[in-house]
C-alpha atoms as a PDB file:
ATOM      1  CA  UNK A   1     -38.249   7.756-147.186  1.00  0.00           C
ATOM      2  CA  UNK A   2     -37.616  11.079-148.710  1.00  0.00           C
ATOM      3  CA  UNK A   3     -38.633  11.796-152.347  1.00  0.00           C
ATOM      4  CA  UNK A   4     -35.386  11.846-154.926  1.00  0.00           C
ATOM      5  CA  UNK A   5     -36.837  14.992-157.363  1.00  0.00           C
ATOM      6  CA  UNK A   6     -35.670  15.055-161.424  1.00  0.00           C
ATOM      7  CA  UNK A   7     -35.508  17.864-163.563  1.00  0.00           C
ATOM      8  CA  UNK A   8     -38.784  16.717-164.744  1.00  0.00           C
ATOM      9  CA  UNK A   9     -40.654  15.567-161.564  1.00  0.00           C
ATOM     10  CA  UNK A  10     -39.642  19.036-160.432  1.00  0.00           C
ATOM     11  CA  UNK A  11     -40.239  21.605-163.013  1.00  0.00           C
ATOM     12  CA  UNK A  12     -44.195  19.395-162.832  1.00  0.00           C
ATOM     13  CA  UNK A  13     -44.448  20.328-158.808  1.00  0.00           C
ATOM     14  CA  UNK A  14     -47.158  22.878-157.496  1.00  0.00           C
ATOM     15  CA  UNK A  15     -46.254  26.160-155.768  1.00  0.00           C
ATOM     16  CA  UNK A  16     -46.903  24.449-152.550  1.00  0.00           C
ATOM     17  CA  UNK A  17     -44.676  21.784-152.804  1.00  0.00           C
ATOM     18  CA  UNK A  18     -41.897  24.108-154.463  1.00  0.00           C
ATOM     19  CA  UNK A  19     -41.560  26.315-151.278  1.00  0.00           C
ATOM     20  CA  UNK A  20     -41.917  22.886-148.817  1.00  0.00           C
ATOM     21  CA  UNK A  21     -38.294  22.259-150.363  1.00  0.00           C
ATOM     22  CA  UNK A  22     -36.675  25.214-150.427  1.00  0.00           C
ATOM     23  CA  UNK A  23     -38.246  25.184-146.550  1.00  0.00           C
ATOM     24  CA  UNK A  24     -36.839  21.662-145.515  1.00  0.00           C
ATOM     25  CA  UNK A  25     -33.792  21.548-147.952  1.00  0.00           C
ATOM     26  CA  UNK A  26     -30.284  22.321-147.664  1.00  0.00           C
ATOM     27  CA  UNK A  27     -27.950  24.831-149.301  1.00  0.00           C
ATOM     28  CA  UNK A  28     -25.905  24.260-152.107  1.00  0.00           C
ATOM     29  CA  UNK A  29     -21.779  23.906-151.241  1.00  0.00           C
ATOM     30  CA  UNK A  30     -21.384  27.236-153.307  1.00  0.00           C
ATOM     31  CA  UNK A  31     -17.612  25.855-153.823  1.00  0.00           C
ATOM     32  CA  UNK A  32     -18.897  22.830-155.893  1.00  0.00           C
ATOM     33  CA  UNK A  33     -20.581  24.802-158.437  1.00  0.00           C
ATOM     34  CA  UNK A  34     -17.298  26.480-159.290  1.00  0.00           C
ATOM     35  CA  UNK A  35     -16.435  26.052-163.387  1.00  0.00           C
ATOM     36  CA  UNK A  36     -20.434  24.739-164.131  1.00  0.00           C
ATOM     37  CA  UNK A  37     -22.877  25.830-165.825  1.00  0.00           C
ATOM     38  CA  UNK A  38     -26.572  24.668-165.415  1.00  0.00           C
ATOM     39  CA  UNK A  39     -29.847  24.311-167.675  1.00  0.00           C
ATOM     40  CA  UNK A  40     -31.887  26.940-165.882  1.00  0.00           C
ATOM     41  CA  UNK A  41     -35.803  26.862-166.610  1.00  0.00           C
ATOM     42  CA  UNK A  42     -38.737  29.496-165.106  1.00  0.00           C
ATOM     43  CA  UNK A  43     -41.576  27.871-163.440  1.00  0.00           C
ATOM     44  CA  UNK A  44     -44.242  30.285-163.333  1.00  0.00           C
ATOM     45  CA  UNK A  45     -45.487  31.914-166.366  1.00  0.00           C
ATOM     46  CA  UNK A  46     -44.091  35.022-165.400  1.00  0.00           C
ATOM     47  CA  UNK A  47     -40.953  33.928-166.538  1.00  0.00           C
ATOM     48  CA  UNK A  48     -41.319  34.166-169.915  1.00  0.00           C
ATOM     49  CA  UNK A  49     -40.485  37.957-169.704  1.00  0.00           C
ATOM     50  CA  UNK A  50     -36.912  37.207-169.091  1.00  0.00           C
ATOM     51  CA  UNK A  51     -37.309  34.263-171.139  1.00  0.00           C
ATOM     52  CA  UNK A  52     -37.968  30.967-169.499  1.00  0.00           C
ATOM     53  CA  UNK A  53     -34.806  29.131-170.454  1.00  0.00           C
ATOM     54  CA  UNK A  54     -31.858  30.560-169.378  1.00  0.00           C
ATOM     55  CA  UNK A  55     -28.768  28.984-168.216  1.00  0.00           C
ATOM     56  CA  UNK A  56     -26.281  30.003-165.184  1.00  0.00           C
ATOM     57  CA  UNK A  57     -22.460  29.855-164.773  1.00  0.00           C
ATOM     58  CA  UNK A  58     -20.536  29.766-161.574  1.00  0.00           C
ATOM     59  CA  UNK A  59     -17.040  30.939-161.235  1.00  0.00           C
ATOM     60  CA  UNK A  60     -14.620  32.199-158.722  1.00  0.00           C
ATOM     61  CA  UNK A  61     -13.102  35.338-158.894  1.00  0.00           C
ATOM     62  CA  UNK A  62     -10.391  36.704-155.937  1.00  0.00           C
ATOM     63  CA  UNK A  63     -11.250  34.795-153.419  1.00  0.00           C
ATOM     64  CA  UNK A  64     -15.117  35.358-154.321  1.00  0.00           C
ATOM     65  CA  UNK A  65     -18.127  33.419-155.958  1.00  0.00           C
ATOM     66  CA  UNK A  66     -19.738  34.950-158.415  1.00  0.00           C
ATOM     67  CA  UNK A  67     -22.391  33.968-161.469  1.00  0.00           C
ATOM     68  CA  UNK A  68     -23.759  34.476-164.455  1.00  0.00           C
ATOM     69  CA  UNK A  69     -26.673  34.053-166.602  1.00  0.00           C
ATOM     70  CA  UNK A  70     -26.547  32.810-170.477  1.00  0.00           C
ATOM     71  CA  UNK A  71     -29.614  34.050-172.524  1.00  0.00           C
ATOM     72  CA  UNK A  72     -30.822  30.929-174.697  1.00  0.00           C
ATOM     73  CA  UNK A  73     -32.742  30.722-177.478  1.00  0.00           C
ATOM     74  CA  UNK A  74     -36.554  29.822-176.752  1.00  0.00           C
ATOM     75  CA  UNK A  75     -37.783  26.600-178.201  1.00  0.00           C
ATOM     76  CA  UNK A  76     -41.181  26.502-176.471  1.00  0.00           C
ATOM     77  CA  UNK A  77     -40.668  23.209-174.878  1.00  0.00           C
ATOM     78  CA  UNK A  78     -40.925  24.010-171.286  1.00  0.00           C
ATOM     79  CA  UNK A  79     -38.445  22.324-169.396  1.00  0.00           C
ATOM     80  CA  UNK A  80     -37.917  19.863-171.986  1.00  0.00           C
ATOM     81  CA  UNK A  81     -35.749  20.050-175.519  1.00  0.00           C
ATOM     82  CA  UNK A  82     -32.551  21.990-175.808  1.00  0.00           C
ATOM     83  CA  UNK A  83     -31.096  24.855-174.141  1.00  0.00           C
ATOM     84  CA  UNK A  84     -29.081  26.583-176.860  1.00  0.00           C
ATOM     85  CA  UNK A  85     -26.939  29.678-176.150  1.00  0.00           C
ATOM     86  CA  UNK A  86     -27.768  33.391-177.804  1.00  0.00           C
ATOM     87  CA  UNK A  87     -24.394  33.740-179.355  1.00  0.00           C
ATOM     88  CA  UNK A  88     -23.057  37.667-179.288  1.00  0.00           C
ATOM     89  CA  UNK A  89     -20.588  37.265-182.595  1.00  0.00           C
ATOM     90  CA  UNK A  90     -18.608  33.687-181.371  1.00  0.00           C
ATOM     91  CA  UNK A  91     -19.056  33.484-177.909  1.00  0.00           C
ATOM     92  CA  UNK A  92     -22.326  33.038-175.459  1.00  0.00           C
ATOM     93  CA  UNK A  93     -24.482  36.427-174.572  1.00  0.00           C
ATOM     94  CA  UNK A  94     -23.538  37.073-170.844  1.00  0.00           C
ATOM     95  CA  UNK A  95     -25.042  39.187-168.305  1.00  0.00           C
ATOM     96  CA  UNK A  96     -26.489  39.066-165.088  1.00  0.00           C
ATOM     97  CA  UNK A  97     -23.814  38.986-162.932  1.00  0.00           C
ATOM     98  CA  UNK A  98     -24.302  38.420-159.410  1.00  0.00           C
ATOM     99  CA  UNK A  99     -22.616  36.956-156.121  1.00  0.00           C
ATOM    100  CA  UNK A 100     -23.005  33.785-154.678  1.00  0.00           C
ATOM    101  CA  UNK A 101     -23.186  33.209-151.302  1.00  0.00           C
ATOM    102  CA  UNK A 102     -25.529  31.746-147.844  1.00  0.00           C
ATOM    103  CA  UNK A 103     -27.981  33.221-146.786  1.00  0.00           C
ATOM    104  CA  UNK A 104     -27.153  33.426-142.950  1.00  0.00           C
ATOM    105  CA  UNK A 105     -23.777  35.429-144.380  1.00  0.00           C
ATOM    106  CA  UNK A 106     -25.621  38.678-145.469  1.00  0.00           C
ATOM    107  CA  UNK A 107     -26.714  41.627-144.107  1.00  0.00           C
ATOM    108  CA  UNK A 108     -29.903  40.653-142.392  1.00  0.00           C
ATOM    109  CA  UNK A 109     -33.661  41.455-143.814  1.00  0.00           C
ATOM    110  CA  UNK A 110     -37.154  40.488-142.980  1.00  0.00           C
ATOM    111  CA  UNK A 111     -37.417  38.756-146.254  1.00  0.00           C
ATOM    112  CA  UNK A 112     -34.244  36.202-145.750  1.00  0.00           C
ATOM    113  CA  UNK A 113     -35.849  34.656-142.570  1.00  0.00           C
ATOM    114  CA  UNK A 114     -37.630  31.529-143.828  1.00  0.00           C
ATOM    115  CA  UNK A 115     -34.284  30.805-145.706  1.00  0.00           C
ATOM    116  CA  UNK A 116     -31.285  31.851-143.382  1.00  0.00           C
ATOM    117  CA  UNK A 117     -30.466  27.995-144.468  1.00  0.00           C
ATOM    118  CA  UNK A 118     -30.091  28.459-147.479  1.00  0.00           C
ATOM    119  CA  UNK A 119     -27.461  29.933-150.826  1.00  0.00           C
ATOM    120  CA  UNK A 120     -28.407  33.229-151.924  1.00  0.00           C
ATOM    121  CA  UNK A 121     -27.447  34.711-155.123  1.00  0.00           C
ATOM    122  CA  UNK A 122     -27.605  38.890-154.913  1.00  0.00           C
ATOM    123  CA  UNK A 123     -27.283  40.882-158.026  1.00  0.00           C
ATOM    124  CA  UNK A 124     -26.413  44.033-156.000  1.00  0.00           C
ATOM    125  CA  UNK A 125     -22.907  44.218-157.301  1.00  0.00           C
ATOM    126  CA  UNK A 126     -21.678  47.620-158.436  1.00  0.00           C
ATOM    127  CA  UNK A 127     -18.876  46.978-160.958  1.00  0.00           C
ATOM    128  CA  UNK A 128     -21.004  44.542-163.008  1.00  0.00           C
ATOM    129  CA  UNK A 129     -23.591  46.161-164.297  1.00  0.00           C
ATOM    130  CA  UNK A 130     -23.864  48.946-166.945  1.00  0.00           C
ATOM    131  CA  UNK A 131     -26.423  51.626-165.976  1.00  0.00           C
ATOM    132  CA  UNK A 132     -28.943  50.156-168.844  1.00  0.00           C
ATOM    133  CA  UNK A 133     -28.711  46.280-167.027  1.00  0.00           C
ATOM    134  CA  UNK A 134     -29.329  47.936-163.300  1.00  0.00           C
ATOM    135  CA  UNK A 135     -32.756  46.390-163.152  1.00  0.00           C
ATOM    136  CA  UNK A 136     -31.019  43.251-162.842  1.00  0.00           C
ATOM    137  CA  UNK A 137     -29.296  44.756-159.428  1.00  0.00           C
ATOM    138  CA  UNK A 138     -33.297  44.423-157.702  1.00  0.00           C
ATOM    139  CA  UNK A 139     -33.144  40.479-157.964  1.00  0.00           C
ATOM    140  CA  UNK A 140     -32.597  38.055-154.887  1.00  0.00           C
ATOM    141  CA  UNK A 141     -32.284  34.314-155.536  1.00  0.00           C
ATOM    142  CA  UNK A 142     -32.703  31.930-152.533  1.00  0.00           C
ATOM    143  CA  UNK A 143     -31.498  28.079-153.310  1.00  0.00           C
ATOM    144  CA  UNK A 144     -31.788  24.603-152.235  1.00  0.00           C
ATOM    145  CA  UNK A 145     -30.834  20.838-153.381  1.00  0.00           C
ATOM    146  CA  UNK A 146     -33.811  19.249-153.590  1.00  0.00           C
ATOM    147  CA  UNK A 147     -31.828  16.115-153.035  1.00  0.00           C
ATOM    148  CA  UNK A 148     -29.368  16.542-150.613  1.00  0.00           C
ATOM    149  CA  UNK A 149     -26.266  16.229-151.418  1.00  0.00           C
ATOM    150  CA  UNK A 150     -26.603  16.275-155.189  1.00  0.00           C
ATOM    151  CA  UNK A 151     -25.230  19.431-157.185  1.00  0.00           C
ATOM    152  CA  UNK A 152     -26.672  18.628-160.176  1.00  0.00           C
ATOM    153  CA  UNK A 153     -30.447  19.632-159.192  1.00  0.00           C
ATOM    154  CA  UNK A 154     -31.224  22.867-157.689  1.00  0.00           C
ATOM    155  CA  UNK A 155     -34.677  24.609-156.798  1.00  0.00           C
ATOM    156  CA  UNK A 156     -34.441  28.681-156.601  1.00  0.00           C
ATOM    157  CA  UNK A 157     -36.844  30.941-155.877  1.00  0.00           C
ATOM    158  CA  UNK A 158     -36.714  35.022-157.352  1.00  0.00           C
ATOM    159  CA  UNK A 159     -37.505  38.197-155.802  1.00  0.00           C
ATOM    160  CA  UNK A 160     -37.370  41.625-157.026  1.00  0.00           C
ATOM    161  CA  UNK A 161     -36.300  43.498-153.873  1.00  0.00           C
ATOM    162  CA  UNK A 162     -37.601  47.074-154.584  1.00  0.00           C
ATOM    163  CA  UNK A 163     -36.830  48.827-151.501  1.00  0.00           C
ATOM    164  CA  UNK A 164     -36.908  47.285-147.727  1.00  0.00           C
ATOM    165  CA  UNK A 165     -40.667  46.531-147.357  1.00  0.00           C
ATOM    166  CA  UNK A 166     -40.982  46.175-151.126  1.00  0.00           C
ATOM    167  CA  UNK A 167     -40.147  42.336-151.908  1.00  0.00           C
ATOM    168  CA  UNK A 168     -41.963  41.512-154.840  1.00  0.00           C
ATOM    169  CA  UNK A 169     -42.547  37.220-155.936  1.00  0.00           C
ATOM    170  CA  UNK A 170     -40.891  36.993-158.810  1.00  0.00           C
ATOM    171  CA  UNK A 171     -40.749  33.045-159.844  1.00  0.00           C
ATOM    172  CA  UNK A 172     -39.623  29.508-158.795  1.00  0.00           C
ATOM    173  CA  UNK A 173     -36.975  28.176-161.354  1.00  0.00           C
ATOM    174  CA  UNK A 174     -34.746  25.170-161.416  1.00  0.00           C
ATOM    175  CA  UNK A 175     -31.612  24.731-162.104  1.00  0.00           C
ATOM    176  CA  UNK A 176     -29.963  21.098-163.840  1.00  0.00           C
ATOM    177  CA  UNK A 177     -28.213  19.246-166.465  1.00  0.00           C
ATOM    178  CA  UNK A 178     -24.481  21.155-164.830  1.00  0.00           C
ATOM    179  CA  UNK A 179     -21.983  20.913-167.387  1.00  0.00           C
ATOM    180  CA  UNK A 180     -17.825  21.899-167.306  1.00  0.00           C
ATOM    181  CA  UNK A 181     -18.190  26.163-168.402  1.00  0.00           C
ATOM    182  CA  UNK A 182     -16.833  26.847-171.867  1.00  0.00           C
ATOM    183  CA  UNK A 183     -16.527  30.441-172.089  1.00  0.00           C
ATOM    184  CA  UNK A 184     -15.801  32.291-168.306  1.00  0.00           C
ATOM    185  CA  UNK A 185     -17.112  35.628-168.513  1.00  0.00           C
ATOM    186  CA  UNK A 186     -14.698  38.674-169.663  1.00  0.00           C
ATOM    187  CA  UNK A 187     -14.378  40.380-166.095  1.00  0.00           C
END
């Protein structure tokens, strides 16, 4: 009988076991996470440069998937306690923009292999980004359900793609706790 991860049981998993899911999971139904917005938390210490709580919106746009990241203010609880939005005057900082889609659906590259199963989400997306947020247009998200099936769990894992044989580790991070998006992003 497969395991059924939590939030908790998750963010608490080694390295090893972290890639064994994204390896033997299955891809998120991009659609479903349409007009949510999930609890996003950093696994690796690393993370704490971009902060370690975040949280991510999906959306659909013309025809297309996109998302968005929420900065949240940092209450040094892990993956525990609140995730409460950095407000920019009334409404929720937003940036980060980036496309949502499977793996198997973009252009190929040495670094997708392992994961042609799997959602992608690929900040390489001209019209979003201001020249001073292009370093976010380096990062490559690969994602699974750790539970089949359920939306309302998801395991990611970050690279910085630098150039074609520079694909830099950046972290694991999970994504949970999906609730109905408040504030759609002004695009």
């Amino acid at each position: 009988m497969a395991q059924t991860w939590t939030y908790e049981t998750l963010a608490q998993a080694d390295k090893a076991t972290l890639e064994n899911v994204l390896l033997t999971g299955t891809a998120p139904d991009v659609e479903q996470l349409n007009g949510y917005i999930y609890c996003g938390w950093n696994h690796e210490p690393v993370g704490k440069l971009s902060g370690e709580k975040f949280k991510k919106g999906f959306y659909k746009k013309d025809g297309r998937n996109f998302g968005y990241n929420e900065t949240v203010v940092q209450d040094n609880q892990k993956f525990r306690g609140k995730w409460e939005v950095g407000l920019h005057k009334v409404r929720p900082n937003q940036l980060g923009y980036f496309r949502v889609s499977y793996v198997k659906d973009e252009p190929y590259h040495k670094l997708y292999q392992p994961y042609l199963h799997l959602a992608h989400f690929n900040y390489d997306i001209d019209h979003f980004h201001k020249w001073y947020l292009s370093f976010f247009r380096v990062i490559r998200d690969f994602v699974v359900l750790p539970n089949e099936g359920d939306h309302s769990l998801m395991l990611c894992k970050a690279y910085l793609h630098i150039s074609e044989s520079i694909n830099l580790f950046y972290c694991y991070f999970l994504l949970g706790h999906p609730e109905k998006i408040k504030y759609l992003p002004w695009l």
